[in-house]
PDB file of N, CA and C in Angstrom:
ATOM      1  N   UNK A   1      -3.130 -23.103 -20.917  1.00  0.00           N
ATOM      2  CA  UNK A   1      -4.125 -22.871 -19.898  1.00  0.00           C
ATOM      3  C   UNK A   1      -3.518 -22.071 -18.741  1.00  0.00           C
ATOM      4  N   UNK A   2      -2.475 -22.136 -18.581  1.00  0.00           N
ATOM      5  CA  UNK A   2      -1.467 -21.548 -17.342  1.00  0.00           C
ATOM      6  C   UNK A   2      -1.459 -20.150 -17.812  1.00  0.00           C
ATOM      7  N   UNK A   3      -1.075 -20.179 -19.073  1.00  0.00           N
ATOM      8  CA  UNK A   3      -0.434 -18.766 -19.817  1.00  0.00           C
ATOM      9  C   UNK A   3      -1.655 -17.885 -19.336  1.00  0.00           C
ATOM     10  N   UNK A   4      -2.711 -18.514 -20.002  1.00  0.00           N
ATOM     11  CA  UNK A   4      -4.108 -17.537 -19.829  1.00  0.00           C
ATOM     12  C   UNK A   4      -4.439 -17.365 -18.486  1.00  0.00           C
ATOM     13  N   UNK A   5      -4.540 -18.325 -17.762  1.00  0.00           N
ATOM     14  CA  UNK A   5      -4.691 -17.960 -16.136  1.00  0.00           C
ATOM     15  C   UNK A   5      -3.948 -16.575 -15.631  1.00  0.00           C
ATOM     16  N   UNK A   6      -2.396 -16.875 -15.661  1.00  0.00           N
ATOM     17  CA  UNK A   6      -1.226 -15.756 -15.266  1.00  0.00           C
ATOM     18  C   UNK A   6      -2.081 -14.387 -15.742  1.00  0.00           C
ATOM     19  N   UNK A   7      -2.031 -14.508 -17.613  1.00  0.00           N
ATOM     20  CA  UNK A   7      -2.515 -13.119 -18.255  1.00  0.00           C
ATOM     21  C   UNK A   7      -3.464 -12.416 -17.529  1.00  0.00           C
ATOM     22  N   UNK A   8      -5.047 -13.375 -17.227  1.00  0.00           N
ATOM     23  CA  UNK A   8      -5.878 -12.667 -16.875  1.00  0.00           C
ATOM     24  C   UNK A   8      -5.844 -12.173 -15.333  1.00  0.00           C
ATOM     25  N   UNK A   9      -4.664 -13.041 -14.298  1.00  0.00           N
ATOM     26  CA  UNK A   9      -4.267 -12.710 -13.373  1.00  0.00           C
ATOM     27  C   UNK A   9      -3.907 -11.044 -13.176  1.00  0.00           C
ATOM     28  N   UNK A  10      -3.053 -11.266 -14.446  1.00  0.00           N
ATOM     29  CA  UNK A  10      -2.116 -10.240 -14.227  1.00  0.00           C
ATOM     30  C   UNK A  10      -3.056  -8.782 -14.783  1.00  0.00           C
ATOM     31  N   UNK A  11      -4.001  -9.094 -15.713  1.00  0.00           N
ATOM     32  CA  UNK A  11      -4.206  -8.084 -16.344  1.00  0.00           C
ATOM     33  C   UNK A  11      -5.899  -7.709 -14.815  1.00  0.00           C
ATOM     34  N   UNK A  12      -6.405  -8.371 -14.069  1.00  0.00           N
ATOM     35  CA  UNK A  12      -6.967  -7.975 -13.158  1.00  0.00           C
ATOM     36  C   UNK A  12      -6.294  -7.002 -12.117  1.00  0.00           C
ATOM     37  N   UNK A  13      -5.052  -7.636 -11.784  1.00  0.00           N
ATOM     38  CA  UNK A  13      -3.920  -6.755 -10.897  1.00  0.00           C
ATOM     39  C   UNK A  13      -3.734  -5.560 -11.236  1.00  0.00           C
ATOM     40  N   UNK A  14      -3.823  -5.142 -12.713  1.00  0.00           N
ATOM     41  CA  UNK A  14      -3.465  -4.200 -12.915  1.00  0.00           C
ATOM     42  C   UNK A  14      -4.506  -3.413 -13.090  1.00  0.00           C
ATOM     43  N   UNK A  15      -5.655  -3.899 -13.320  1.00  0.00           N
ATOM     44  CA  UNK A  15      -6.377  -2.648 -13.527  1.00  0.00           C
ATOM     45  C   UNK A  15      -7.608  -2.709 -12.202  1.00  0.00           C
ATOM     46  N   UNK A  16      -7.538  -3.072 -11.360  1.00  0.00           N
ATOM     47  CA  UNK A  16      -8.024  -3.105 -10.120  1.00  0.00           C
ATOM     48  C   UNK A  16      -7.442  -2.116  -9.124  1.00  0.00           C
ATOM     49  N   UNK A  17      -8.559  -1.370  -8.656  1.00  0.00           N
ATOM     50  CA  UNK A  17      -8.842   0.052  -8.283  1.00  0.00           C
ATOM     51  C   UNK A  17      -7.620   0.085  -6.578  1.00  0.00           C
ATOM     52  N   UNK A  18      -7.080   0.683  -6.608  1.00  0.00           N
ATOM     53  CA  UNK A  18      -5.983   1.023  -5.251  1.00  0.00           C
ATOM     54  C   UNK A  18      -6.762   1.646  -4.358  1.00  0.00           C
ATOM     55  N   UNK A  19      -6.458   1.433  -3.026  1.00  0.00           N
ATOM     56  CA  UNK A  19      -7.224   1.876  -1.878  1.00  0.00           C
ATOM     57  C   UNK A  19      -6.873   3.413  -1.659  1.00  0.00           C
ATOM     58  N   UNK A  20      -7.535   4.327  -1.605  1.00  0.00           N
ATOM     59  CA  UNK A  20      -7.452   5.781  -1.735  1.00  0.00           C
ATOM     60  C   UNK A  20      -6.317   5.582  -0.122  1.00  0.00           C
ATOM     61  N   UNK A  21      -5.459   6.725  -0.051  1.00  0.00           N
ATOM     62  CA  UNK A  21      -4.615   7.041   1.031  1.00  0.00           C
ATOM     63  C   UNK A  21      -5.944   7.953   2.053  1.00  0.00           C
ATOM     64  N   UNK A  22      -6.444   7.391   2.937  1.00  0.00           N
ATOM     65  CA  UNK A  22      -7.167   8.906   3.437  1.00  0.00           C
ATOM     66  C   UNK A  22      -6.249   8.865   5.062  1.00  0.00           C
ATOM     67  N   UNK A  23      -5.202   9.033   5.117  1.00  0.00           N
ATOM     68  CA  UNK A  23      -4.090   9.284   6.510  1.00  0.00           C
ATOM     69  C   UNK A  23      -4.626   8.448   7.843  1.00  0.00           C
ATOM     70  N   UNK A  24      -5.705   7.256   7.861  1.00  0.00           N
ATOM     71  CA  UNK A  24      -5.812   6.613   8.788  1.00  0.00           C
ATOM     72  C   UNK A  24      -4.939   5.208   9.310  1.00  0.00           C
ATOM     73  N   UNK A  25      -4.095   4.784   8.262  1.00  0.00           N
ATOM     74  CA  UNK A  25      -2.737   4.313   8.702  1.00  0.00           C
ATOM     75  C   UNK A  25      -3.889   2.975   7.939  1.00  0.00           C
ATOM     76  N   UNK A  26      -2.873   1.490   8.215  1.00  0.00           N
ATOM     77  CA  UNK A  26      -3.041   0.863   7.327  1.00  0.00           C
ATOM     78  C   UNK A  26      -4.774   0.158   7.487  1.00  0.00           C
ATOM     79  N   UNK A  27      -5.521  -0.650   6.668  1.00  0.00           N
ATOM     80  CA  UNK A  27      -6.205  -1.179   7.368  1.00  0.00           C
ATOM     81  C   UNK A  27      -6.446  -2.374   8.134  1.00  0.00           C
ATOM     82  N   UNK A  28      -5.462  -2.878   8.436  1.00  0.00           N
ATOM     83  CA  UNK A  28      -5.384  -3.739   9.088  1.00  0.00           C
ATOM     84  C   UNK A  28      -4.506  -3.273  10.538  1.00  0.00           C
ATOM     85  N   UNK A  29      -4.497  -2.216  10.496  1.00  0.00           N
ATOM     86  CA  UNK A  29      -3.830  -2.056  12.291  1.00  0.00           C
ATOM     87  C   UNK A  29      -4.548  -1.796  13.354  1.00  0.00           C
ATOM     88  N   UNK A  30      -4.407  -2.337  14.355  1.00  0.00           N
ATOM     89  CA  UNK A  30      -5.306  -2.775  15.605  1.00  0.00           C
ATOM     90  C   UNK A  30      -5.511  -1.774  16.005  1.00  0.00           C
ATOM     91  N   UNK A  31      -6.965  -1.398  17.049  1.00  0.00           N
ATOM     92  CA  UNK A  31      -7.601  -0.853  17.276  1.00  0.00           C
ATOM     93  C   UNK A  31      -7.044  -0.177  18.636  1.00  0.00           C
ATOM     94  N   UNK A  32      -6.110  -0.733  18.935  1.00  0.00           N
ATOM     95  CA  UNK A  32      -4.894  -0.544  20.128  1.00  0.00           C
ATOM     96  C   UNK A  32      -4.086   0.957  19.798  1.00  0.00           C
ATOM     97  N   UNK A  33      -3.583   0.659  18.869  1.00  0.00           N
ATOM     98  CA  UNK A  33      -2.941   2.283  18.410  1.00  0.00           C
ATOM     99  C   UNK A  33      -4.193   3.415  18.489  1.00  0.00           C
ATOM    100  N   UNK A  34      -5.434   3.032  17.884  1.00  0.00           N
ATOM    101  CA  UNK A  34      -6.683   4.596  17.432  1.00  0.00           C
ATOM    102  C   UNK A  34      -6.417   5.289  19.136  1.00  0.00           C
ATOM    103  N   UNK A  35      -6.467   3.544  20.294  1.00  0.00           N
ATOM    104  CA  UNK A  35      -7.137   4.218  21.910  1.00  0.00           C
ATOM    105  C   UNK A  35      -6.231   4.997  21.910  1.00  0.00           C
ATOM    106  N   UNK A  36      -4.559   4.133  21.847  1.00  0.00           N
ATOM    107  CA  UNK A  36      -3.779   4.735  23.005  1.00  0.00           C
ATOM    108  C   UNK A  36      -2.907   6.525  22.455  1.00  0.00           C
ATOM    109  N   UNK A  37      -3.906   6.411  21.088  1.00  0.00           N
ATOM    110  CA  UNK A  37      -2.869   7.602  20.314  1.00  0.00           C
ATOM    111  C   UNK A  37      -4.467   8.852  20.959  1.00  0.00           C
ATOM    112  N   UNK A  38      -5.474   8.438  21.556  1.00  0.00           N
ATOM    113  CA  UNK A  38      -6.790   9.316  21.927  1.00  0.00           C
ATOM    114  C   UNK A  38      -6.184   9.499  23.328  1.00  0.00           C
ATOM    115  N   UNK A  39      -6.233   8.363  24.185  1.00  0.00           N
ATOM    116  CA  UNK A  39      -5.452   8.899  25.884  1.00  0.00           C
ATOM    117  C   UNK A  39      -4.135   9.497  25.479  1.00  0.00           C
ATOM    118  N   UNK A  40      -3.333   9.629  24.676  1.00  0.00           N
ATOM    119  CA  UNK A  40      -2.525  10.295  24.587  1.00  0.00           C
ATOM    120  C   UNK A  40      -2.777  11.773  24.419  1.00  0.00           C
ATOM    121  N   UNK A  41      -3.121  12.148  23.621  1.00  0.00           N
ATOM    122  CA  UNK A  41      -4.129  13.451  23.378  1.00  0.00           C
ATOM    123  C   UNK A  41      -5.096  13.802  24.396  1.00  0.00           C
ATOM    124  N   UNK A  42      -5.238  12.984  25.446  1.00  0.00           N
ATOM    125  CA  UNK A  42      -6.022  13.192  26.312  1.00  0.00           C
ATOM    126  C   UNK A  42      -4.788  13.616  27.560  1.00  0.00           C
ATOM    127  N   UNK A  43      -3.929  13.165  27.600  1.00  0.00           N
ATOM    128  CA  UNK A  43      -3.110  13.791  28.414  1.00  0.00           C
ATOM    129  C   UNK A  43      -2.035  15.483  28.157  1.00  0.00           C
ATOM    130  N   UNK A  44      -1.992  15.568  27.405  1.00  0.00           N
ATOM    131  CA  UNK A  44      -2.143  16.937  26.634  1.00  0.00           C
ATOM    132  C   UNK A  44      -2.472  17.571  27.674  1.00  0.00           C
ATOM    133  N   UNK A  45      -1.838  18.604  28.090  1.00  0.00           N
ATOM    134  CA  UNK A  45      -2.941  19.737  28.789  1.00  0.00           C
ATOM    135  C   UNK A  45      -3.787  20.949  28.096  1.00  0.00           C
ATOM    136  N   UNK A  46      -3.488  20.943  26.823  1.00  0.00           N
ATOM    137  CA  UNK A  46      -4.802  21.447  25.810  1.00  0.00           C
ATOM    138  C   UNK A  46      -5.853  21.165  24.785  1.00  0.00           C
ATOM    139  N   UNK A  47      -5.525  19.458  24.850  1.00  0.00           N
ATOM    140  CA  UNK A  47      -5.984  18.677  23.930  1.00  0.00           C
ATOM    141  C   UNK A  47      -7.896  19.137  24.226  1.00  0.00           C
ATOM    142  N   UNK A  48      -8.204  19.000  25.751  1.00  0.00           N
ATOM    143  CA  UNK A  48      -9.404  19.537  25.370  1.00  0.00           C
ATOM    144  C   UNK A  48     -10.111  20.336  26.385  1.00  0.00           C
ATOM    145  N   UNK A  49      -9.536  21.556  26.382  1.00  0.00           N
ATOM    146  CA  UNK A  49      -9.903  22.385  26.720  1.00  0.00           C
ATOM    147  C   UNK A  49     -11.490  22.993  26.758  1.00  0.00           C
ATOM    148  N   UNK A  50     -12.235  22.856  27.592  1.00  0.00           N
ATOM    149  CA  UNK A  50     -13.466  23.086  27.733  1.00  0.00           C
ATOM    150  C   UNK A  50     -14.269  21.881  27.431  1.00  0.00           C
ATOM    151  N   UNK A  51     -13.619  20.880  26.982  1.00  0.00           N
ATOM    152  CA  UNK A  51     -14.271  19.602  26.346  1.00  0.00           C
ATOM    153  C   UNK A  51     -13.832  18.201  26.672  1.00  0.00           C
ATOM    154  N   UNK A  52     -13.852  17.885  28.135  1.00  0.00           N
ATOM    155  CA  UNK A  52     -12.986  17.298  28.758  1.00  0.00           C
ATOM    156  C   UNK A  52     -14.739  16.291  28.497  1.00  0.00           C
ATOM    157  N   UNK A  53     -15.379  16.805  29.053  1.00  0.00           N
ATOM    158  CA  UNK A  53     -16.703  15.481  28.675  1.00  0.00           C
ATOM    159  C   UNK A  53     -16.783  14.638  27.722  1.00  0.00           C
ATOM    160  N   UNK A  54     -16.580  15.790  26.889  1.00  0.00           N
ATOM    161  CA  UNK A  54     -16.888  15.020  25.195  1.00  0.00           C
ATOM    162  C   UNK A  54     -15.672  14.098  24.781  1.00  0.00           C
ATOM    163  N   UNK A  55     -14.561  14.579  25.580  1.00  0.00           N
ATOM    164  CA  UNK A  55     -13.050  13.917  25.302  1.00  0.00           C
ATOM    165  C   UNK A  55     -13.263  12.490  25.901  1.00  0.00           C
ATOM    166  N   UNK A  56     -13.884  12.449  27.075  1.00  0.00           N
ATOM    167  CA  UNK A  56     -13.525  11.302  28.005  1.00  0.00           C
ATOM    168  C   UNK A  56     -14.957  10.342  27.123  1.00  0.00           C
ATOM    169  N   UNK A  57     -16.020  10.886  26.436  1.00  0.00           N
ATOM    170  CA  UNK A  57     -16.752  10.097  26.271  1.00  0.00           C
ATOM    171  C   UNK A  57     -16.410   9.718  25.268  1.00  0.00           C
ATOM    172  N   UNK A  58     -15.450  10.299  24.177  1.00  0.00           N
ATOM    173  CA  UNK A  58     -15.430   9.616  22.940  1.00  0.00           C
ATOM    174  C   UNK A  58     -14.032   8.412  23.328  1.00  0.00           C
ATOM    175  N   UNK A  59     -13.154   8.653  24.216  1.00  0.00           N
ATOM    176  CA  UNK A  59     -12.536   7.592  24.819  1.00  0.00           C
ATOM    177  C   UNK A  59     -13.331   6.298  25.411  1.00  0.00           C
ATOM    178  N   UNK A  60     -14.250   6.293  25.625  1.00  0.00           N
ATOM    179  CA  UNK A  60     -14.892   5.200  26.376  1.00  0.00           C
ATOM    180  C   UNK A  60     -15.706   4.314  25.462  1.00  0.00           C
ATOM    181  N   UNK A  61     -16.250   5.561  24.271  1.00  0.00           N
ATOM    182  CA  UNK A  61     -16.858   5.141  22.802  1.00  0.00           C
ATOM    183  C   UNK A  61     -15.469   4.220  22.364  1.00  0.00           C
ATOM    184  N   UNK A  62     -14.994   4.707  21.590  1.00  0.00           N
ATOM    185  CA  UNK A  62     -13.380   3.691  21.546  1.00  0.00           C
ATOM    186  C   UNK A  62     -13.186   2.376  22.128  1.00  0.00           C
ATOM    187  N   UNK A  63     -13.475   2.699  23.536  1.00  0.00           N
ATOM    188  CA  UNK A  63     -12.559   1.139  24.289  1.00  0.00           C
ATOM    189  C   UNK A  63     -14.082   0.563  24.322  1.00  0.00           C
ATOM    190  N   UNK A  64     -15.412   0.840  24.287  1.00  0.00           N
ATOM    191  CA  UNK A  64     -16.585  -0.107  23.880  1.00  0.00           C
ATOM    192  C   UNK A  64     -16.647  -0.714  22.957  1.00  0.00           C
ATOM    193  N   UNK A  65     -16.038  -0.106  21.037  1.00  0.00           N
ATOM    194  CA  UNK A  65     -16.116  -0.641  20.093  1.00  0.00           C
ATOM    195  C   UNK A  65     -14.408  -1.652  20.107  1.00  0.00           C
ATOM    196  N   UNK A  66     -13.633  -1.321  20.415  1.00  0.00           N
ATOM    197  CA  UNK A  66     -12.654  -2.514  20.427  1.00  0.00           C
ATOM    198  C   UNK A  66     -13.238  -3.509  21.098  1.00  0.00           C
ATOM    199  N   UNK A  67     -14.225  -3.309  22.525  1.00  0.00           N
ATOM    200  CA  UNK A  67     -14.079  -4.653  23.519  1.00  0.00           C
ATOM    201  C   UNK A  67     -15.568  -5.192  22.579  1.00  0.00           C
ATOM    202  N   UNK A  68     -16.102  -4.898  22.072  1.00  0.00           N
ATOM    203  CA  UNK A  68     -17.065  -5.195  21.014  1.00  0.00           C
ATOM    204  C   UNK A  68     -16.587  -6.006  19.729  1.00  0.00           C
ATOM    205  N   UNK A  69     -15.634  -5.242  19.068  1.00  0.00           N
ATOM    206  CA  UNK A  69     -14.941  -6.467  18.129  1.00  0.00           C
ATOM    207  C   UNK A  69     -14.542  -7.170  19.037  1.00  0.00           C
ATOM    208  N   UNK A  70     -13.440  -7.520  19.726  1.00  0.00           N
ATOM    209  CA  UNK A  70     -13.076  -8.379  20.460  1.00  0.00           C
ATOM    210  C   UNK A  70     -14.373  -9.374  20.630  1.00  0.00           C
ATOM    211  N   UNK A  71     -15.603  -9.435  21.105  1.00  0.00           N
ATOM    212  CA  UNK A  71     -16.294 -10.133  21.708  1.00  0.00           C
ATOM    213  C   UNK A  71     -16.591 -10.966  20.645  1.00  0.00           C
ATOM    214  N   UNK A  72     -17.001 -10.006  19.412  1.00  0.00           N
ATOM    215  CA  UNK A  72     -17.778 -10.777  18.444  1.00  0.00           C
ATOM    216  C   UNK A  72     -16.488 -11.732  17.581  1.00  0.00           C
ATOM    217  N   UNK A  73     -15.377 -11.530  17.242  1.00  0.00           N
ATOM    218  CA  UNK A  73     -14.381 -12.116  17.222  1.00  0.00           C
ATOM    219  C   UNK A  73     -14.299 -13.615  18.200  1.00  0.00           C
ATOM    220  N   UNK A  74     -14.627 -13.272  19.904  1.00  0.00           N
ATOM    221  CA  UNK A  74     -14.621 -14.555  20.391  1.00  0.00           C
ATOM    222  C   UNK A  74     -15.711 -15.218  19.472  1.00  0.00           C
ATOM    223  N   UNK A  75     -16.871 -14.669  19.554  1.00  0.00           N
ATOM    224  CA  UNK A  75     -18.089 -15.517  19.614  1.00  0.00           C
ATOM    225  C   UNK A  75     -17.823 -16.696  18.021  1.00  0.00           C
ATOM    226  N   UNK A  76     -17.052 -15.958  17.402  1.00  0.00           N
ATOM    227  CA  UNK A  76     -16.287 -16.734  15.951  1.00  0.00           C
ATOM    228  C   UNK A  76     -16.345 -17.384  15.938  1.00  0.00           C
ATOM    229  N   UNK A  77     -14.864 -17.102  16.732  1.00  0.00           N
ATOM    230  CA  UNK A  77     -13.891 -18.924  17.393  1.00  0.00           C
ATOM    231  C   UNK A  77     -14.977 -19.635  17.996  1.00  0.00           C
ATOM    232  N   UNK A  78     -15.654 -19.269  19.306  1.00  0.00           N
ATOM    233  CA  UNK A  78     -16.250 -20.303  19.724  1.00  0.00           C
ATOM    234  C   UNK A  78     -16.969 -21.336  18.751  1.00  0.00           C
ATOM    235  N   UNK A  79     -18.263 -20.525  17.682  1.00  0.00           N
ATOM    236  CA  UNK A  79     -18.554 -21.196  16.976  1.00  0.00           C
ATOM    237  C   UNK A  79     -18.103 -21.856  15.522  1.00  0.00           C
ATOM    238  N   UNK A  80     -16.688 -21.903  15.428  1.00  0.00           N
ATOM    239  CA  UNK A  80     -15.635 -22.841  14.853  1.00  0.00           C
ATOM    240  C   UNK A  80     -15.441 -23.489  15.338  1.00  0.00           C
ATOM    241  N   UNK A  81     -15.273 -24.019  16.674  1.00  0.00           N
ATOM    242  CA  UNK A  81     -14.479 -24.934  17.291  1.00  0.00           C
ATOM    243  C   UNK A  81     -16.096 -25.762  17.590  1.00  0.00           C
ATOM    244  N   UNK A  82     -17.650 -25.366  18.008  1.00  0.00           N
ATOM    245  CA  UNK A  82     -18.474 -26.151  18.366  1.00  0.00           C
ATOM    246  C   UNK A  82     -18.601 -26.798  16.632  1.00  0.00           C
ATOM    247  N   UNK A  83     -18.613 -26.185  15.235  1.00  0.00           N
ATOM    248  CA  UNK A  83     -18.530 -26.893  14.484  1.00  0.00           C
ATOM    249  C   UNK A  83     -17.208 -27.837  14.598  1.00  0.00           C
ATOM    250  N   UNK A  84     -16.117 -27.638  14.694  1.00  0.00           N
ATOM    251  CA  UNK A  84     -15.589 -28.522  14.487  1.00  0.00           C
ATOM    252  C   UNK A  84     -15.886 -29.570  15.381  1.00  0.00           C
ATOM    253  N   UNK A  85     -16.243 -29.876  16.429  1.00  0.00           N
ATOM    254  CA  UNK A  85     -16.659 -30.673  17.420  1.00  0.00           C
ATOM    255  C   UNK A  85     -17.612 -31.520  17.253  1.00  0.00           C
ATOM    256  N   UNK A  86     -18.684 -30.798  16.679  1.00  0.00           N
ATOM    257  CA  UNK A  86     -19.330 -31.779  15.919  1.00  0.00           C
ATOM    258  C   UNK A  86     -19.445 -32.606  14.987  1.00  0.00           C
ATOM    259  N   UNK A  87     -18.754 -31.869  14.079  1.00  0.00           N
ATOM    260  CA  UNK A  87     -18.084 -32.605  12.591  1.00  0.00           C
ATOM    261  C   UNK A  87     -17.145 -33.986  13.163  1.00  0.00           C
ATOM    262  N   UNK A  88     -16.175 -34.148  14.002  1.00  0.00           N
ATOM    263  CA  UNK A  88     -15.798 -34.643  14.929  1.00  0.00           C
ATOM    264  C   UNK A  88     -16.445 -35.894  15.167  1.00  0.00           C
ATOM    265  N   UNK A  89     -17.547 -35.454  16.148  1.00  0.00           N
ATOM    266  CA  UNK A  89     -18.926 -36.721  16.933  1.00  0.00           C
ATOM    267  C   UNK A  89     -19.139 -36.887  15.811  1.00  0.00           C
ATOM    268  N   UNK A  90     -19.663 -36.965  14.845  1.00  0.00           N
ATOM    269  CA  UNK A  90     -20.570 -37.455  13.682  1.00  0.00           C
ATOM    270  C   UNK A  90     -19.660 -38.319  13.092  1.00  0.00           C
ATOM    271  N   UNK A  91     -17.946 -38.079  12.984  1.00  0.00           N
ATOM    272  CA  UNK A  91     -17.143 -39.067  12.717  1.00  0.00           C
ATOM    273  C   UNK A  91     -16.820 -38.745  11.017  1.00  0.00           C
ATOM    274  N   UNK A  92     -16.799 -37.122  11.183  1.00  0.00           N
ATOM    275  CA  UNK A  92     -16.620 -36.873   9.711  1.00  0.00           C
ATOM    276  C   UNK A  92     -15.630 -35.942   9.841  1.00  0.00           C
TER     277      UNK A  92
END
């Protein structure tokens, strides 16, 4: 029963599709590197030339959708911890 478990383990591993490389770095790296590598490019003195609007707005787009995950991330936790709290009172 083990043997067959491992096999079909193994034989899923292997033929299960790899995440295409498309140069956006891993997916799990924080949303901290996308800002500070955009204000970086924003300090550039040609990064945007004639397009200093569109530069500063897609920076602000950026730090809205991080403080956006962030929020919804709290709102998680919070409602983990009011379940657990209750689970808790009920004495379960």
């Amino acid at each position: 029963m083990i043997l067959r478990a491992l096999f079909w383990i193994g034989l899923v591993a292997l033929l299960m599709p790899r995440e295409p490389d498309l140069g956006l770095g891993r997916p799990a790296a924080p949303a901290d590197s996308l800002v500070s590598g955009v204000s970086a490019a924003l300090k550039q003195p040609k990064s945007c030339d004639g397009a200093e609007t569109a530069c500063f707005a897609a920076l602000g787009l950026l730090d809205r959708l991080k403080l956006s995950g962030l929020h919804g991330l709290a709102q998680v936790k919070a409602d983990i911890e009011d379940a657990e709290r209750a689970r808790t009172a009920r004495g379960g």
